[in-house]
Protein backbone atom coordinates (compact mmCIF):
# COMPACT_ATOMS: atom_id res chain seq x y z
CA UNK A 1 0.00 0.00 0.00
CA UNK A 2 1.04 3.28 -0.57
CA UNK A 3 1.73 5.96 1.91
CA UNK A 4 -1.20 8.41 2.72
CA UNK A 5 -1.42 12.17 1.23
CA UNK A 6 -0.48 14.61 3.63
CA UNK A 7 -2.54 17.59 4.43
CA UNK A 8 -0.70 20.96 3.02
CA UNK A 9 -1.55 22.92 6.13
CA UNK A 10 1.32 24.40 8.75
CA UNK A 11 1.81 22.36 11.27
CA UNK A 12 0.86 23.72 15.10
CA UNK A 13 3.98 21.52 16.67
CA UNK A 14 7.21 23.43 16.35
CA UNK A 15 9.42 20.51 17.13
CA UNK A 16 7.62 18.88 14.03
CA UNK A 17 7.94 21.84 11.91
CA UNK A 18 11.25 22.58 12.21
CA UNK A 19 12.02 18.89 11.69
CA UNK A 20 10.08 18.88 8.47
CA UNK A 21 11.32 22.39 7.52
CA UNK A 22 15.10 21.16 7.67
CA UNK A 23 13.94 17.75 5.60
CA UNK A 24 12.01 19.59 3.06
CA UNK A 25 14.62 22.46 2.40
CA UNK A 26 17.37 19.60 1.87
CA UNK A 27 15.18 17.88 -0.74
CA UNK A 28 14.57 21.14 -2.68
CA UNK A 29 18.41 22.06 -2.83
CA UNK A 30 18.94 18.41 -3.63
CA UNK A 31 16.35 19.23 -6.70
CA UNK A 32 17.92 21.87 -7.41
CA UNK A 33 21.11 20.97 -8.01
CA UNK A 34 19.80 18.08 -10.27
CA UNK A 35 17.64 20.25 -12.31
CA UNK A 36 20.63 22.55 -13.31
CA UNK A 37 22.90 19.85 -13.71
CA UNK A 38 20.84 17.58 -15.85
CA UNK A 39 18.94 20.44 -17.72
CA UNK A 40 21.71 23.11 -17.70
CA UNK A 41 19.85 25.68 -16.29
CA UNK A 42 20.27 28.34 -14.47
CA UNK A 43 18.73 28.17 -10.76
CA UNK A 44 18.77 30.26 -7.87
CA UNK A 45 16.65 29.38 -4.67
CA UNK A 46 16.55 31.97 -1.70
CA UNK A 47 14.82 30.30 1.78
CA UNK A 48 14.31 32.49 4.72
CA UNK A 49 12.96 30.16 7.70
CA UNK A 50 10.19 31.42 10.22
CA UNK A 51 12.85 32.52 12.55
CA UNK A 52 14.34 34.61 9.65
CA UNK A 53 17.63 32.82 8.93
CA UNK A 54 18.70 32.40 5.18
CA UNK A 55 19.45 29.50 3.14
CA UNK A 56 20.15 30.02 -0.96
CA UNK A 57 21.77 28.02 -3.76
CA UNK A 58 22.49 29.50 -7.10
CA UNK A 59 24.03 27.31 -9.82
CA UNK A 60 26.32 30.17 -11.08
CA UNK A 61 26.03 33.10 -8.89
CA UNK A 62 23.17 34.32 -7.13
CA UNK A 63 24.03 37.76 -7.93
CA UNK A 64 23.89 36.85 -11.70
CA UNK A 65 21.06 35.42 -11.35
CA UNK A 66 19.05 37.81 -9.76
CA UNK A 67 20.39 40.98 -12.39
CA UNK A 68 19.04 38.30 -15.03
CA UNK A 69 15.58 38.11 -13.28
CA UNK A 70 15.11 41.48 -12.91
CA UNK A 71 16.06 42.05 -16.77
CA UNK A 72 13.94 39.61 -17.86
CA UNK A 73 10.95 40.72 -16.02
CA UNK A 74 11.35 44.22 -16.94
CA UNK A 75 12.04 43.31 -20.71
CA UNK A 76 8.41 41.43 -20.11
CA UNK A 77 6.92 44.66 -19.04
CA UNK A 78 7.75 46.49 -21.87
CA UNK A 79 7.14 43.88 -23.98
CA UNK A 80 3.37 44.22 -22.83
CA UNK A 81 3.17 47.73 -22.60
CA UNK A 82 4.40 48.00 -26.36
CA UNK A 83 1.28 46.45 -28.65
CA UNK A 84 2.98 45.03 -31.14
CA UNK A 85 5.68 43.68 -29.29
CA UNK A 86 2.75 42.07 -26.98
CA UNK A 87 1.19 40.77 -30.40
CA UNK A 88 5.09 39.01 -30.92
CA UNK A 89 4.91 37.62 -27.20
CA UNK A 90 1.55 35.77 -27.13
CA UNK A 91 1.84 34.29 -30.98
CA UNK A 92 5.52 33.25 -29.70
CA UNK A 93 3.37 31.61 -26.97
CA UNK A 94 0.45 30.15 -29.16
CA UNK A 95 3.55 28.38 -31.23
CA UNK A 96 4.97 26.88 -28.56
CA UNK A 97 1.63 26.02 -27.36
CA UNK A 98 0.70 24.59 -30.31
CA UNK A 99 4.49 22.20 -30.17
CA UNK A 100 3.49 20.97 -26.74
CA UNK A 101 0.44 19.75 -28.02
CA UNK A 102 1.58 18.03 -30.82
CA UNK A 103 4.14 16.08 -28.98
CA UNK A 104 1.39 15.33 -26.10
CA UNK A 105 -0.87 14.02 -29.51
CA UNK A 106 1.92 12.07 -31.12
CA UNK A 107 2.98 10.75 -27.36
CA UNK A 108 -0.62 9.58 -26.95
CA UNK A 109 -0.46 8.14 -31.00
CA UNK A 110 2.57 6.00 -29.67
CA UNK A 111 1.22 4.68 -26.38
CA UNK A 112 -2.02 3.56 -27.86
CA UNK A 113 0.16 1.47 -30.63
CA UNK A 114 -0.30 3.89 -33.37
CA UNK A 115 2.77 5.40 -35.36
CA UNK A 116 5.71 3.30 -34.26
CA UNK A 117 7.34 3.31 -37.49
CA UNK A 118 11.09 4.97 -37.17
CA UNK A 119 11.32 4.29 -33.42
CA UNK A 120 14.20 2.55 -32.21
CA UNK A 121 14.26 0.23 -29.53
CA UNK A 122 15.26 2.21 -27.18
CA UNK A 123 12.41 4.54 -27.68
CA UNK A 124 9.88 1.50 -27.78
CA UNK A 125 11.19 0.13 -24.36
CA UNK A 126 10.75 3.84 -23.20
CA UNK A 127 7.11 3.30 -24.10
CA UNK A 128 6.68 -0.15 -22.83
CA UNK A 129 7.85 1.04 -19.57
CA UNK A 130 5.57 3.78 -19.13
CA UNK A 131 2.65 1.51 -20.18
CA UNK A 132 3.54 -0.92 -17.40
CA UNK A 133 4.05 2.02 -15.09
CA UNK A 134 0.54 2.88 -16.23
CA UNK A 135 -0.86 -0.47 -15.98
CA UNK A 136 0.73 -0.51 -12.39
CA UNK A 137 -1.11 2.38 -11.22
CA UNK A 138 -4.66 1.64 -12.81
CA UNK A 139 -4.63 -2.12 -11.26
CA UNK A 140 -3.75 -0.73 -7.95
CA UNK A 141 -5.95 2.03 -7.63
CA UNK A 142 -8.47 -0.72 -9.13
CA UNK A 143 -7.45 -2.98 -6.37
CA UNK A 144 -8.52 0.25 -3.75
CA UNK A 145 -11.62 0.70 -5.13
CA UNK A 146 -12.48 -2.87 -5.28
CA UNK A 147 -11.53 -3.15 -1.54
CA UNK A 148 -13.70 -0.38 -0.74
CA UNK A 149 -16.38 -1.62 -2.47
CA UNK A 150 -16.16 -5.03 -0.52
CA UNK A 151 -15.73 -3.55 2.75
CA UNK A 152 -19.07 -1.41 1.81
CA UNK A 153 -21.02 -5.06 0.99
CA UNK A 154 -19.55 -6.74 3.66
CA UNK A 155 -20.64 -3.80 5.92
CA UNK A 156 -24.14 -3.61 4.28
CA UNK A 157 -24.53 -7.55 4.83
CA UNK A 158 -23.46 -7.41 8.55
CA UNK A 159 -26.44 -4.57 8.92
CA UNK A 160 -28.72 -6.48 6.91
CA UNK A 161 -27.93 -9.62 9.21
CA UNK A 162 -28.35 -7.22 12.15
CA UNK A 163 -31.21 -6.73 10.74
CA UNK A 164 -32.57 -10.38 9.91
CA UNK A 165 -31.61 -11.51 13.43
CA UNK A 166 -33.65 -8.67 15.13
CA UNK A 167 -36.75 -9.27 12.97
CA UNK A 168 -36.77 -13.10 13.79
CA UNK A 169 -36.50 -12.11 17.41
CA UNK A 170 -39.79 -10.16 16.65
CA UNK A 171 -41.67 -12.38 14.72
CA UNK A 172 -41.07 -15.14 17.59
CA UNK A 173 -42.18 -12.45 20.67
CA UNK A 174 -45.67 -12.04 18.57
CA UNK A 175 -45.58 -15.89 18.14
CA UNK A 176 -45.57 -16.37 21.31
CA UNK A 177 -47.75 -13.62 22.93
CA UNK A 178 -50.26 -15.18 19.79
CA UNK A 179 -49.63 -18.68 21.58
CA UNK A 180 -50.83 -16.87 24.84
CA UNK A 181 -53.57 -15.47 23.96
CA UNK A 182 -55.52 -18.66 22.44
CA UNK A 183 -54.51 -20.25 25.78
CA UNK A 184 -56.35 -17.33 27.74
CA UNK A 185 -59.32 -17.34 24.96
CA UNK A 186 -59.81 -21.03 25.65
CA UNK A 187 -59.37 -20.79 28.81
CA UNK A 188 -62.14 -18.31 29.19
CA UNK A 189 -64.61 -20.00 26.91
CA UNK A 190 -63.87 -22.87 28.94
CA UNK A 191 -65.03 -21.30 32.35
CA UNK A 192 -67.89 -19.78 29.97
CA UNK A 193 -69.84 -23.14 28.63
CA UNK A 194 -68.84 -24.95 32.60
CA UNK A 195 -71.50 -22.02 34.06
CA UNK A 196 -74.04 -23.07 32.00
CA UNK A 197 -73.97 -26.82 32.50
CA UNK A 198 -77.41 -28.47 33.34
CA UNK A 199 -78.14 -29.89 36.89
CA UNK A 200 -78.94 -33.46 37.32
CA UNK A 201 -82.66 -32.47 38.20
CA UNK A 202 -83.27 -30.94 34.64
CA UNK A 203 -84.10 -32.64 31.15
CA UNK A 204 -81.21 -33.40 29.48
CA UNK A 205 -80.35 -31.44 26.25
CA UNK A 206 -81.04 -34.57 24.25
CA UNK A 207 -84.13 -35.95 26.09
CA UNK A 208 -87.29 -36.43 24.07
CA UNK A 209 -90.05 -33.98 24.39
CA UNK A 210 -93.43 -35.60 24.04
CA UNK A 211 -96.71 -33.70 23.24
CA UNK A 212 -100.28 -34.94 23.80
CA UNK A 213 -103.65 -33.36 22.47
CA UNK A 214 -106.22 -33.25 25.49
CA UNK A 215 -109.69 -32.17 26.18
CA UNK A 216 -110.30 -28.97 27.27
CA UNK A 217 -111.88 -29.41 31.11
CA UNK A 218 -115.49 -28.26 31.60
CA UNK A 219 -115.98 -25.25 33.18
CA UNK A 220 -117.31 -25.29 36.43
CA UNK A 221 -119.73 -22.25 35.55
CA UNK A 222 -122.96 -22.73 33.94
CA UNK A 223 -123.55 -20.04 31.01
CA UNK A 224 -126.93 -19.02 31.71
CA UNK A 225 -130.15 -19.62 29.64
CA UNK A 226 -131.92 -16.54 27.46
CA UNK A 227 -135.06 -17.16 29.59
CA UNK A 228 -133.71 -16.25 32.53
CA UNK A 229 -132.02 -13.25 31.34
């Protein structure tokens, strides 16, 4: 894995800071040093540190340097001040604009495969490298994102487990306050029929009812005659 980006902020600790400060200001002499050396150019670097002190590297002579800044930037001034020297600066620009971007074209031709003809090998194994290089860095930030994705699912499925255990927790607490209730529902209906049994003196529920058709009885009351009315 590779090491983790570092926040560009100043750091509170001065112990760390000056630590860092004196790491960090050897590395850019170091660069540099290399950059004039390999490109033949002429650097100057000036550091002042928070506490004021100086530190400067110049790879001819930092007063040299400095008279050639100031030329150049005030040759850039009027340069921009005069209109048709301004119209010289920016189409000098536009054509080496226009260079980069034909190399970055034909650079992009050659690393898909396309125009090889005329290269040597040495230029080919350039290009083989950097395609590995590339390939290197897409499969491993691949590899990242494939992790993260995991850890996501595997996270999701732990909740959703979470999730599955709680409900069948649930669904067996109403099971069983369902199971209670019939018990008290028959219990009750039990007591309920039990009050209304039948005593050993009644008819019983199934006992035959018989019906039989008698005379009226005579009424012990004469209905008086018309004469004597």
């Amino acid at each position: 894995m590779g090491r983790g980006k570092i926040v560009i902020q100043r750091i509170d600790d001065s112990t760390s800071r000056q630590v860092t400060f004196s790491k960090r200001r050897k590395g850019l002499i170091k660069k540099a040093k290399e950059l004039a050396i390999l490109c033949d150019a002429e650097v100057g670097l000036i550091i002042f540190s928070s506490t004021g002190k100086l530190y400067d590297f110049a790879s001819s002579s930092m007063k040299s340097t400095i008279e050639r800044y100031n030329k150049t930037k005030m040759e850039q001034q009027q340069q921009l001040l005069n209109p048709a020297s301004e119209v010289k600066f920016w189409q000098r620009e536009a054509a080496v604009l226009r260079q980069e971007l034909h190399a970055l074209q034909e650079n992009h031709r050659q690393l898909m495969g396309e125009q090889l003809n005329g290269l040597s090998i040495k230029d080919l194994r350039n290009i083989e490298n950097q395609l590995e290089m590339s390939l290197r860095g897409i499969r491993t930030k691949k590899e990242e994102m494939l992790n993260d994705e995991i850890q996501e699912l595997n996270r999701k499925r732990n909740l959703i487990h979470q999730e599955n255990i709680e409900l069948s927790s649930e669904v067996q607490r109403i099971h069983q306050e369902n199971v209670e209730l019939h018990k008290k529902v028959y219990a009750l209906n039990k007591n309920g029929f039990s009050q209304h049994e039948p005593d050993d003196k009644d008819e019983e529920p199934d006992a035959e009812v018989r019906l039989q058709l008698c005379q009226p009885e005579r009424s012990t009351y004469d209905t008086p005659s018309r004469s004597q009315v």
